[in-house]
C-alpha atoms as a PDB file:
ATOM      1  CA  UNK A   1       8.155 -11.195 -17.791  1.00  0.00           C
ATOM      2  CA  UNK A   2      11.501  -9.373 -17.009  1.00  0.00           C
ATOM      3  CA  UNK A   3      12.197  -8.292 -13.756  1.00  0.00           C
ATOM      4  CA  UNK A   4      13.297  -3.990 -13.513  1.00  0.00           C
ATOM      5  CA  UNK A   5      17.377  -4.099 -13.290  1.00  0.00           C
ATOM      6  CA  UNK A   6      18.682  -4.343 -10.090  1.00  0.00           C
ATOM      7  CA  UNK A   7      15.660  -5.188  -8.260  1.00  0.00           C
ATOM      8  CA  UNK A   8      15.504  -6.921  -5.393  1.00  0.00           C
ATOM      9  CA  UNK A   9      14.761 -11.121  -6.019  1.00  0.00           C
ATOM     10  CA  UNK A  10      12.703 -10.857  -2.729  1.00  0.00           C
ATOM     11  CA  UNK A  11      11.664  -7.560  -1.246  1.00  0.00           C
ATOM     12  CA  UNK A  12       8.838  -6.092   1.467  1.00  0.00           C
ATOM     13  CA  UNK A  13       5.637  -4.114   0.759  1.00  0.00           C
ATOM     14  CA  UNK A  14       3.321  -2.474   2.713  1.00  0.00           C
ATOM     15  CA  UNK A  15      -0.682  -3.441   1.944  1.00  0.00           C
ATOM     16  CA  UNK A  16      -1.797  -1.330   4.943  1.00  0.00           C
ATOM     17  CA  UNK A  17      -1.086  -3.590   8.222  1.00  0.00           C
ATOM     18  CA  UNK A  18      -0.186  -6.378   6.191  1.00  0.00           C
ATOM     19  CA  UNK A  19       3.483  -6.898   5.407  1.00  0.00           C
ATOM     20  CA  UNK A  20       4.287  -8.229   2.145  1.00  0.00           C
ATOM     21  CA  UNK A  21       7.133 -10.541   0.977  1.00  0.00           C
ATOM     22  CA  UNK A  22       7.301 -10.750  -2.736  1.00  0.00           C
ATOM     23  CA  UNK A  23       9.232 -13.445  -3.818  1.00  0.00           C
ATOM     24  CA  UNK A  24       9.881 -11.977  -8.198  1.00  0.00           C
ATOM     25  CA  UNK A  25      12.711 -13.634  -9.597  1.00  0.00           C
ATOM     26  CA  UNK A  26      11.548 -14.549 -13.307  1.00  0.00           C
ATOM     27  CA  UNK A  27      11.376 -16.581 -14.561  1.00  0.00           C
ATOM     28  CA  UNK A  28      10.966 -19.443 -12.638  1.00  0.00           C
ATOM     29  CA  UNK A  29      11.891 -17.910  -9.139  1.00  0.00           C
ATOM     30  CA  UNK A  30      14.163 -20.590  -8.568  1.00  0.00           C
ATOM     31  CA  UNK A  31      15.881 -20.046  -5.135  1.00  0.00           C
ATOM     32  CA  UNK A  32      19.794 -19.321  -5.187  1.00  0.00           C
ATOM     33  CA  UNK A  33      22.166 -17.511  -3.100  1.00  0.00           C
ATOM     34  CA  UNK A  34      20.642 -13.617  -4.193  1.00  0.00           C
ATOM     35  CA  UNK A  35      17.413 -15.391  -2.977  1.00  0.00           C
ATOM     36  CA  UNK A  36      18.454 -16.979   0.303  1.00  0.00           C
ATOM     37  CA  UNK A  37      20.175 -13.483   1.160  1.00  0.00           C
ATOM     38  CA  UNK A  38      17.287 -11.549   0.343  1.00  0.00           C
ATOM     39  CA  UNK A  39      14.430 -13.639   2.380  1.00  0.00           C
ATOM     40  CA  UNK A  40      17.257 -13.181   5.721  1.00  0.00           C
ATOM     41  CA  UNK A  41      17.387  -9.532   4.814  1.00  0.00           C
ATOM     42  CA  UNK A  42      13.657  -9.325   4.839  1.00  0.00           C
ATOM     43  CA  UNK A  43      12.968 -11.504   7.555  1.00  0.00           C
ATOM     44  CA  UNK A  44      15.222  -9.607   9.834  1.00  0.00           C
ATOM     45  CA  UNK A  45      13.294  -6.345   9.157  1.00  0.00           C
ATOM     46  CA  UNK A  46       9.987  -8.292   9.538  1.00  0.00           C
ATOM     47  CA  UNK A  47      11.063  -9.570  13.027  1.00  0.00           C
ATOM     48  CA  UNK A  48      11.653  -5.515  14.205  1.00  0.00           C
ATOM     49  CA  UNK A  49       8.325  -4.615  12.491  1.00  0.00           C
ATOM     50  CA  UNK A  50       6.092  -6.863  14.105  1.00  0.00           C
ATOM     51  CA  UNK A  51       7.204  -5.957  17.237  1.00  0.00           C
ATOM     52  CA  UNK A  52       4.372  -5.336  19.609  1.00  0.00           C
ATOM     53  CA  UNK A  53       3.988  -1.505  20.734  1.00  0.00           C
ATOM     54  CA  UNK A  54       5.505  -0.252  16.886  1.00  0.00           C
ATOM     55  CA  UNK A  55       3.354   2.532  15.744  1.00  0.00           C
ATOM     56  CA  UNK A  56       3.795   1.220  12.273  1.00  0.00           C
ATOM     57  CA  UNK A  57       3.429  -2.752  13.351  1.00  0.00           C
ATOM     58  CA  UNK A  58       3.003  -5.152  11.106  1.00  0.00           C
ATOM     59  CA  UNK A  59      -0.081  -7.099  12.378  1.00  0.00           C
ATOM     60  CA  UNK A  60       0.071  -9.730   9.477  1.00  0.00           C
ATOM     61  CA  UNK A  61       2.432 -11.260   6.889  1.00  0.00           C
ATOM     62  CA  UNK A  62       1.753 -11.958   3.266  1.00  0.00           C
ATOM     63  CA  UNK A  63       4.140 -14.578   1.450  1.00  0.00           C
ATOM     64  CA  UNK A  64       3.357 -14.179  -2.433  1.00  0.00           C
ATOM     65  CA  UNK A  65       5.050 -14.342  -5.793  1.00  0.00           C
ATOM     66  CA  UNK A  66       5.508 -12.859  -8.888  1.00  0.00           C
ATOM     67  CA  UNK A  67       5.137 -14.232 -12.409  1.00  0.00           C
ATOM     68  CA  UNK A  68       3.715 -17.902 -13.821  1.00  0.00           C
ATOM     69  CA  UNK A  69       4.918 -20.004 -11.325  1.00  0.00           C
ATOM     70  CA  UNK A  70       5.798 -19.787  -7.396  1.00  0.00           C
ATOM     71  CA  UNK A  71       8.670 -21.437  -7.828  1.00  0.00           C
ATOM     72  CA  UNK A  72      10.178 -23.968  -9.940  1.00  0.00           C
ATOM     73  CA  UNK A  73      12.713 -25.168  -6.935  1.00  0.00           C
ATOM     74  CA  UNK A  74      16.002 -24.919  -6.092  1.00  0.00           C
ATOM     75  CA  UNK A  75      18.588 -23.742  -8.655  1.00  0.00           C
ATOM     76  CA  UNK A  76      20.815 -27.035  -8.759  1.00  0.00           C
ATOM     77  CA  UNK A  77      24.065 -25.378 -10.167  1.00  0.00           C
ATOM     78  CA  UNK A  78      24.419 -24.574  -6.415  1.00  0.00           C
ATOM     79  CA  UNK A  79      23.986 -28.399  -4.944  1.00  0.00           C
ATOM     80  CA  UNK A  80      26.808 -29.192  -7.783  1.00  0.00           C
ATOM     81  CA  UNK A  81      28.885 -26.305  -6.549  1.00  0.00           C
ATOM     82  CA  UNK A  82      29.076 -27.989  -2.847  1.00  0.00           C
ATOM     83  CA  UNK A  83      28.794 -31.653  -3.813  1.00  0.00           C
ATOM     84  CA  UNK A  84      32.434 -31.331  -6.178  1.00  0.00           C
ATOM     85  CA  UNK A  85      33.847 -28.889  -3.914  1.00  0.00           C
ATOM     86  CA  UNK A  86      36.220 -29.409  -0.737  1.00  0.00           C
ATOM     87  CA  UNK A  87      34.845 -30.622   2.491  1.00  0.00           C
ATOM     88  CA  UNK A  88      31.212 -31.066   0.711  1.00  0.00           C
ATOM     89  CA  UNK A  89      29.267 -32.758   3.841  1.00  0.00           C
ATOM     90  CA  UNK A  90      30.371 -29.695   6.020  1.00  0.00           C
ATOM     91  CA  UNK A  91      29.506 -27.273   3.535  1.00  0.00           C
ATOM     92  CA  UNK A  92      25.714 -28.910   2.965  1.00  0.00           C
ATOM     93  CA  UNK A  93      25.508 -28.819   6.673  1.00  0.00           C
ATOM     94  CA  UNK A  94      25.896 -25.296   7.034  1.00  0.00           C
ATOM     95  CA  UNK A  95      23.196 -24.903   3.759  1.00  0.00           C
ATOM     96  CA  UNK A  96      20.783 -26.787   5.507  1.00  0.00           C
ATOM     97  CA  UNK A  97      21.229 -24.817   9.036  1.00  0.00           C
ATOM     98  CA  UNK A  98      20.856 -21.611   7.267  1.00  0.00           C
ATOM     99  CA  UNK A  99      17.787 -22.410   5.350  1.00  0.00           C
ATOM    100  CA  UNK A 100      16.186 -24.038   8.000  1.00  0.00           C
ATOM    101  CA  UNK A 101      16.554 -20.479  10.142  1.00  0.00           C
ATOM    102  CA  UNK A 102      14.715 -18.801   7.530  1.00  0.00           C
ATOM    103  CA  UNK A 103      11.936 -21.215   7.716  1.00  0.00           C
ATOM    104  CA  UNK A 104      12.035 -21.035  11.880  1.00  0.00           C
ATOM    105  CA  UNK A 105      12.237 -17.391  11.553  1.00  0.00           C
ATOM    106  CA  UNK A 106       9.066 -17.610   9.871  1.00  0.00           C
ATOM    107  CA  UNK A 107       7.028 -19.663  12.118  1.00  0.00           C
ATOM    108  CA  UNK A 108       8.565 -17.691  14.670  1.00  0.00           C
ATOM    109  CA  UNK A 109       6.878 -14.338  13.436  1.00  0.00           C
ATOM    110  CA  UNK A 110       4.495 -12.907  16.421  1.00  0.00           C
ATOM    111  CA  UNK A 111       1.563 -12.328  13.855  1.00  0.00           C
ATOM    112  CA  UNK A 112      -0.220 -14.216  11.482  1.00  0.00           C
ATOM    113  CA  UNK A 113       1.863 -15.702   8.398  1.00  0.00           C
ATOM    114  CA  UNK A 114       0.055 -16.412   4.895  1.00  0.00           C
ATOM    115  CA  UNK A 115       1.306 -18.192   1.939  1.00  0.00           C
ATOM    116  CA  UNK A 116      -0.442 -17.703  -1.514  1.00  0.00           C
ATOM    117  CA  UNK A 117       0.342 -20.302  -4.293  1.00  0.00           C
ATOM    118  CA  UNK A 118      -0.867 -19.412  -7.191  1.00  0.00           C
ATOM    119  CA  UNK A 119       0.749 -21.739  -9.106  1.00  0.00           C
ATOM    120  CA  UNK A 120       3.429 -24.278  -9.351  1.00  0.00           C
ATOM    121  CA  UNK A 121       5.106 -24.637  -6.222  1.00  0.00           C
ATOM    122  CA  UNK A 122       8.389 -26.679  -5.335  1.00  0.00           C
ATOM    123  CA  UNK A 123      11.245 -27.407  -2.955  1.00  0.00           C
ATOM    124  CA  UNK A 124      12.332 -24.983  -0.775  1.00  0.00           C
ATOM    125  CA  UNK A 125       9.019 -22.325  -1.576  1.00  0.00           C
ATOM    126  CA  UNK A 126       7.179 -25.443  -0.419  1.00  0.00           C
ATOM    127  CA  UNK A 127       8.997 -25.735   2.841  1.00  0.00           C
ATOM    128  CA  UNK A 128       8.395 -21.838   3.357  1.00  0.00           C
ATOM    129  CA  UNK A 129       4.912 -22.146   2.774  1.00  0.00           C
ATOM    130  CA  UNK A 130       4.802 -25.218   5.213  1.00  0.00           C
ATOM    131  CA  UNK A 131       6.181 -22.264   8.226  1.00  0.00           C
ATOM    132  CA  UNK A 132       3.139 -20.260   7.325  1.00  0.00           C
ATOM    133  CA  UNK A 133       0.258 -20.097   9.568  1.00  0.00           C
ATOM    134  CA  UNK A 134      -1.952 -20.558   6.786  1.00  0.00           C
ATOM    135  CA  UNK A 135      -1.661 -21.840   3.396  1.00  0.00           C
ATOM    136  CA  UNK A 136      -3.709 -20.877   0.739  1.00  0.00           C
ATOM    137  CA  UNK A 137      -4.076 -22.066  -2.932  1.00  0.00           C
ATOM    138  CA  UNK A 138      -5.273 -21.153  -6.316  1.00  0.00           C
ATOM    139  CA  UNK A 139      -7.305 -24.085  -8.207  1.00  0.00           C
ATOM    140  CA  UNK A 140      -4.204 -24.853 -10.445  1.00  0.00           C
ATOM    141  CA  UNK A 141      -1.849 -24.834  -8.057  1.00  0.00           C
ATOM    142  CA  UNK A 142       0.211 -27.577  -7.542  1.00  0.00           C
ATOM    143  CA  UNK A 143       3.128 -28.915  -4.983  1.00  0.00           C
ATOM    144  CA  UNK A 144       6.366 -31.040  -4.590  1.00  0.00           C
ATOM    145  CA  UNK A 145       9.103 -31.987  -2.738  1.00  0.00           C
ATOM    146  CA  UNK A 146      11.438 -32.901  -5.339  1.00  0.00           C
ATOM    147  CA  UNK A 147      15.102 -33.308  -4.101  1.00  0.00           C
ATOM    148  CA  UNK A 148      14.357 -37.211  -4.655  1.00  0.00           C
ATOM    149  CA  UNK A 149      15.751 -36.194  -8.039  1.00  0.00           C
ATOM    150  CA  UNK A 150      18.784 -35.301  -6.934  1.00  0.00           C
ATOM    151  CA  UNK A 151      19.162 -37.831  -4.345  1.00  0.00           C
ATOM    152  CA  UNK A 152      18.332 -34.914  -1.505  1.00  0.00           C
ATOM    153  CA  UNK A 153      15.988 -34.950   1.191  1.00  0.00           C
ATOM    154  CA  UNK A 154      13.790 -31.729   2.164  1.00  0.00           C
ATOM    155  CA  UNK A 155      15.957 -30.015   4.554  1.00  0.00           C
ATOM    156  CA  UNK A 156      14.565 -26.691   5.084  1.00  0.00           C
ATOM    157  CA  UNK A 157      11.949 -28.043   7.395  1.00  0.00           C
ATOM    158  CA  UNK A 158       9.410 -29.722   5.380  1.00  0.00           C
ATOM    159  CA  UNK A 159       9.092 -33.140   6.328  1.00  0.00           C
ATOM    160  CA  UNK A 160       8.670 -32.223   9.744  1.00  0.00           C
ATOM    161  CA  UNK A 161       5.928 -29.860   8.969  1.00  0.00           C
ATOM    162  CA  UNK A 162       4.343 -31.608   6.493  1.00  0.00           C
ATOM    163  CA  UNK A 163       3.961 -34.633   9.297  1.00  0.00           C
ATOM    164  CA  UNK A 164       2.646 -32.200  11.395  1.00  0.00           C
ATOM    165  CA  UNK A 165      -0.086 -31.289   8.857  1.00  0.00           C
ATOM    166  CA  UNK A 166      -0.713 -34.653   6.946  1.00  0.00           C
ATOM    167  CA  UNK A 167       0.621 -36.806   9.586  1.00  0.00           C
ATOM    168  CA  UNK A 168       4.032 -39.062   8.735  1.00  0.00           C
ATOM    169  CA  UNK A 169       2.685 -41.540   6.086  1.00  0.00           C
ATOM    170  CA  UNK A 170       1.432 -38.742   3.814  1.00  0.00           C
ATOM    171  CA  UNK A 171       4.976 -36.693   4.120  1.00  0.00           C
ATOM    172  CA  UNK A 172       6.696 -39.903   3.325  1.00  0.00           C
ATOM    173  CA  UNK A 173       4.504 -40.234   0.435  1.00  0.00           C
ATOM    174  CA  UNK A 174       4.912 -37.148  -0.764  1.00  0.00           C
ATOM    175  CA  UNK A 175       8.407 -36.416  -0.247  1.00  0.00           C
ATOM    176  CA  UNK A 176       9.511 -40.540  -1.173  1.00  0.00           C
ATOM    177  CA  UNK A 177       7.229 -40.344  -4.590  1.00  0.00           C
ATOM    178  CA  UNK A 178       9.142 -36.563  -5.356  1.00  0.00           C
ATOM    179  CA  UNK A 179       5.738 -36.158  -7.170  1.00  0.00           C
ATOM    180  CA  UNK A 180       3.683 -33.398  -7.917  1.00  0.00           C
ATOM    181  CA  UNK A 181       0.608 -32.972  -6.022  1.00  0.00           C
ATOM    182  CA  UNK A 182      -2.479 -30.840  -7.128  1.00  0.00           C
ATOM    183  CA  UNK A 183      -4.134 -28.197  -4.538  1.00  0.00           C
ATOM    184  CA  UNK A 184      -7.480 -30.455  -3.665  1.00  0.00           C
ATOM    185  CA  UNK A 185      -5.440 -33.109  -3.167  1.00  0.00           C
ATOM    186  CA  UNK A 186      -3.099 -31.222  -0.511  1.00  0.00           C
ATOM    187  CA  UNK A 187      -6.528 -29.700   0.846  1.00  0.00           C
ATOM    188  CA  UNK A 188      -7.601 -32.691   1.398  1.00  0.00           C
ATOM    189  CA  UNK A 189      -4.567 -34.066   3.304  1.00  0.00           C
ATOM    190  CA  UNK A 190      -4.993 -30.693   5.685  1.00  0.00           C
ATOM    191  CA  UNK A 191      -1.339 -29.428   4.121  1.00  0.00           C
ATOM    192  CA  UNK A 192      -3.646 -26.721   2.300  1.00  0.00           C
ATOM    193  CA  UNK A 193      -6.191 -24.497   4.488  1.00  0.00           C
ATOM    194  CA  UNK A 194      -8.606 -23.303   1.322  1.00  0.00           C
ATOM    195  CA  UNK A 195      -8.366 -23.432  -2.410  1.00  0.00           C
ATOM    196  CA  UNK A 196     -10.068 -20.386  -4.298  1.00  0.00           C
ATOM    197  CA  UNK A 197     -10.932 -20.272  -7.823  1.00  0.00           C
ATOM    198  CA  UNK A 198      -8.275 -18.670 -10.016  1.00  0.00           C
ATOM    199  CA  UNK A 199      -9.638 -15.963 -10.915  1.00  0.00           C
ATOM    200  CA  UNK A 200      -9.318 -13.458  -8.255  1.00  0.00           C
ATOM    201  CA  UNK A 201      -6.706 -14.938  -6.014  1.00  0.00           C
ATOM    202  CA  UNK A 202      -3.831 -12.455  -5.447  1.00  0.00           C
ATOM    203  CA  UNK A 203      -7.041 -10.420  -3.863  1.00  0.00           C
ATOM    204  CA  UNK A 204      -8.856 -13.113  -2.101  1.00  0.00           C
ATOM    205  CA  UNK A 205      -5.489 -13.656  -0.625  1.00  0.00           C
ATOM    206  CA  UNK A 206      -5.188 -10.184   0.623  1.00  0.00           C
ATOM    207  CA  UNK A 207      -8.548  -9.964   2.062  1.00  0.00           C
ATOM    208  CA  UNK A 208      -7.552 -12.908   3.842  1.00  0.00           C
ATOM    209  CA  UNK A 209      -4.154 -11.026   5.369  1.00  0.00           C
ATOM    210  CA  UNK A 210      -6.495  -8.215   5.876  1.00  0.00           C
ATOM    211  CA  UNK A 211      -8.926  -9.472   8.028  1.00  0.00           C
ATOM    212  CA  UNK A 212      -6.133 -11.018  10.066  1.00  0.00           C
ATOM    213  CA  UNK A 213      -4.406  -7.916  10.583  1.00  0.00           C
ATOM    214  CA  UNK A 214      -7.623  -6.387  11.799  1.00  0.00           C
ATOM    215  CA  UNK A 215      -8.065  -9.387  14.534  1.00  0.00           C
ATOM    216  CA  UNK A 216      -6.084  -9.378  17.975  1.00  0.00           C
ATOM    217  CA  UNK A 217      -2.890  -9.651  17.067  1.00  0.00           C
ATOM    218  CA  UNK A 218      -1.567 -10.441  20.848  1.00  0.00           C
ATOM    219  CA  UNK A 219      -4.443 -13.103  20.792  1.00  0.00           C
ATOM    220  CA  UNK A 220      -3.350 -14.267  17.719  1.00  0.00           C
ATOM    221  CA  UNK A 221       0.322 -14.354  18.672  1.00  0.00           C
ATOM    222  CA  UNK A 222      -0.782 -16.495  21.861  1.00  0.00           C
ATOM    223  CA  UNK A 223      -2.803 -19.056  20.015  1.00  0.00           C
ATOM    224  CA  UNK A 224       0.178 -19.784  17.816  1.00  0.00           C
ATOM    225  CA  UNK A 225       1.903 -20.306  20.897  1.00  0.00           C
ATOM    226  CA  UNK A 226      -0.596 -22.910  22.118  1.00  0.00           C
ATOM    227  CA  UNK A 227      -1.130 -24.833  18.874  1.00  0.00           C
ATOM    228  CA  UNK A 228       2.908 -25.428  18.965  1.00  0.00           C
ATOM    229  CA  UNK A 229       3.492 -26.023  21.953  1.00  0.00           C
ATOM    230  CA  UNK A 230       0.157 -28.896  21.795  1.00  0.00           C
ATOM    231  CA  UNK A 231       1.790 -30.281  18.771  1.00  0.00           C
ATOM    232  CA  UNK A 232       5.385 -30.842  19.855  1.00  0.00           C
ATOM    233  CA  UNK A 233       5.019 -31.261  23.341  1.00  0.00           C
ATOM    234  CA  UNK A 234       1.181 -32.326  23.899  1.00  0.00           C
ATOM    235  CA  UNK A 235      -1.372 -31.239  25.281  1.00  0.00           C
ATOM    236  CA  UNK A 236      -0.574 -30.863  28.787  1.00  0.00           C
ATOM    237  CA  UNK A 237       2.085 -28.751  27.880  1.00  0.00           C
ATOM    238  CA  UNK A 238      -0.131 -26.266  26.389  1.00  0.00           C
ATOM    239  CA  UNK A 239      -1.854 -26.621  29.443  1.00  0.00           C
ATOM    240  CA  UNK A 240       0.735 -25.593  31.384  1.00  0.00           C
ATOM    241  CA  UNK A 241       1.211 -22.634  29.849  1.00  0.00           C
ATOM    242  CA  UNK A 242      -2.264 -21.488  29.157  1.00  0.00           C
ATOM    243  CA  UNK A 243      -2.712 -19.205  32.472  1.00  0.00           C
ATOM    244  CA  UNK A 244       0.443 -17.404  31.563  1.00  0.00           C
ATOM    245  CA  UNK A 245       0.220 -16.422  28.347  1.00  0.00           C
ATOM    246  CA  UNK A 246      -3.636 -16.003  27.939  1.00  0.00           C
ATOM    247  CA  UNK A 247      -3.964 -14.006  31.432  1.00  0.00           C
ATOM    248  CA  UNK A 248      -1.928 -10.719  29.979  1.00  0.00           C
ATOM    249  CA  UNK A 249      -4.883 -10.736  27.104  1.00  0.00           C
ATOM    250  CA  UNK A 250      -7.400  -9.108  29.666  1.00  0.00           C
ATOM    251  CA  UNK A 251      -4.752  -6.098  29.644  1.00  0.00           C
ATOM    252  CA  UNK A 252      -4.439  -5.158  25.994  1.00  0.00           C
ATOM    253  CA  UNK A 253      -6.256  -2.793  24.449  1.00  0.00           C
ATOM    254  CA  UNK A 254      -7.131  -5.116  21.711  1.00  0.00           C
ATOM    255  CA  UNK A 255      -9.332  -7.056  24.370  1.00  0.00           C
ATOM    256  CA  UNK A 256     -10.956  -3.832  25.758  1.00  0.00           C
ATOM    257  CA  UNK A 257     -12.049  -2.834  22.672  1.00  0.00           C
ATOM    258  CA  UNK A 258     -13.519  -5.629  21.041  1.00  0.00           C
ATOM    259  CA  UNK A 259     -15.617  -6.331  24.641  1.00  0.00           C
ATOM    260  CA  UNK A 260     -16.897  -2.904  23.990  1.00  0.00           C
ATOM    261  CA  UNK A 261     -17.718  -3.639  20.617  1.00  0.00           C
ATOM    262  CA  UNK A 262     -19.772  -7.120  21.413  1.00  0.00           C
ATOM    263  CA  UNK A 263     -21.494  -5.123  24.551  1.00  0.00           C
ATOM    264  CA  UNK A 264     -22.554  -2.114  22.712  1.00  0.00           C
ATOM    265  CA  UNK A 265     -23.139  -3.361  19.121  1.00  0.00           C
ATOM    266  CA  UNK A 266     -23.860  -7.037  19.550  1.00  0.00           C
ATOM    267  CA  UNK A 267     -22.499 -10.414  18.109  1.00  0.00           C
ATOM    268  CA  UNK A 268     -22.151 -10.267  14.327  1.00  0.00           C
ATOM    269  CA  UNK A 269     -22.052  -6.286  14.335  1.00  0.00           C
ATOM    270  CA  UNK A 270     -19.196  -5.884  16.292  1.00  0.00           C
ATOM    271  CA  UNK A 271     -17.210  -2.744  14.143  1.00  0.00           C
ATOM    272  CA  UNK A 272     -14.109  -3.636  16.440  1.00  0.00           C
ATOM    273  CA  UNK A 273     -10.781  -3.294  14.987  1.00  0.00           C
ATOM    274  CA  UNK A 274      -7.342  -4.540  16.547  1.00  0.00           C
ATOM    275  CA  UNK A 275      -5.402  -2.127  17.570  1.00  0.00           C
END
């Protein structure tokens, strides 16, 4: 597969109300400086297009790639480039801060986030698919946080996240081992939401986006709000907060019309769309 001269190594669609980041970078989509730039490029004109009250919001985000693989890692000419430099533990400090924006920027998104993995997935298209809402993965896909290899650790945000999915024994495990771990597996460990069959994916994937983006997206925005906040601060912090950010629901007009919907229709024929 070649990629069309001068294209963009990550760029945005449009799938409707779904935004789509297409990570194409053949062959191996190995992440490098033209990649970092290009997810902060994108990001930044995610962040203005899924702001609420746009009449062209984005109500959903889509993280997929392009060719055999997701990503074969990190392109290590760059680690080399720092490590025999000058000043080489200030310089991998300012790598690591600026990666691990993208990935906050991500989980920051006020609409749902999905990752497809298709295939193999590693390193720092790992840690992005960790920031996702949802993760979702073809039956021969396959995952790894590698930088063991190059005497690294994750830095972009994945051990953190993968603790917070698998809990801290099965991040150290994973991340310690720098093995590769198959989709079922990961499913298993709640790192992966669902694994579809192969065939089919890309689309299954979409639906999935789809259906999100025709949900409550102000809901949905607050939920994330409440799962984080439970996570890193407990429960009674969530608590706390409940009041204030579910109260403003019962003035949307995402709310109003899905009430509507239930009353008029009934429960399971509800044609409500968000708005």
């Amino acid at each position: 597969m070649t990629q069309a001269p001068g294209a963009a190594p990550v760029r945005l669609e449009r799938d409707g109300d779904v935004a789509v980041v297409v990570l194409d970078k053949p062959p191996l989509n190995l992440f490098d400086e033209p990649v970092y730039a290009g997810f902060e490029q994108v990001l930044a004109e995610l962040v203005a297009l899924t702001e609420p009250g746009r009449p062209d919001r984005a109500r959903a985000v889509l993280l997929e790639a392009r060719g055999k693989v997701v990503s074969g890692g990190v392109d290590v000419h760059g680690f080399r480039e720092i490590a025999e430099g000058p000043e080489p533990a200030q310089r991998g400090t300012a790598l690591w801060a600026r990666l691990l924006r993208i990935a906050q920027t991500i989980e920051e998104l006020p609409v749902p986030t999905v990752f497809a993995a298709h295939g193999l997935t590693l390193t720092a298209a790992f840690e992005i698919a960790l920031a996702c809402d949802l993760l979702v993965a073809a039956e021969r896909a396959s995952f790894g946080l590698v930088e063991v290899v190059v005497g690294l650790t994750p830095s972009m945000g994945g051990p953190q996240r993968l603790a917070e999915r698998a809990g801290p024994a099965r991040a150290k495990e994973l991340i310690l081992t720098g093995e590769h771990y198959p989709a079922a597996v990961l499913e298993r460990w709640d790192v992966v939401n669902r694994v579809l069959p192969d065939d089919g994916f890309a689309e299954a994937a979409r639906d999935l986006a789809r259906r999100l983006a025709a949900g409550p997206t102000l809901a949905h925005a607050a939920t994330k709000r409440l799962v984080t906040t439970a996570v890193r601060h407990g429960v009674r912090a969530a608590d706390e907060i409940t009041a204030q950010v579910s109260g403003p629901l019962f003035a949307t007009a995402d709310l109003r019309g899905a009430v509507a919907s239930f009353l008029e229709e009934g429960p399971g024929r509800a044609s409500y769309t968000g708005r």
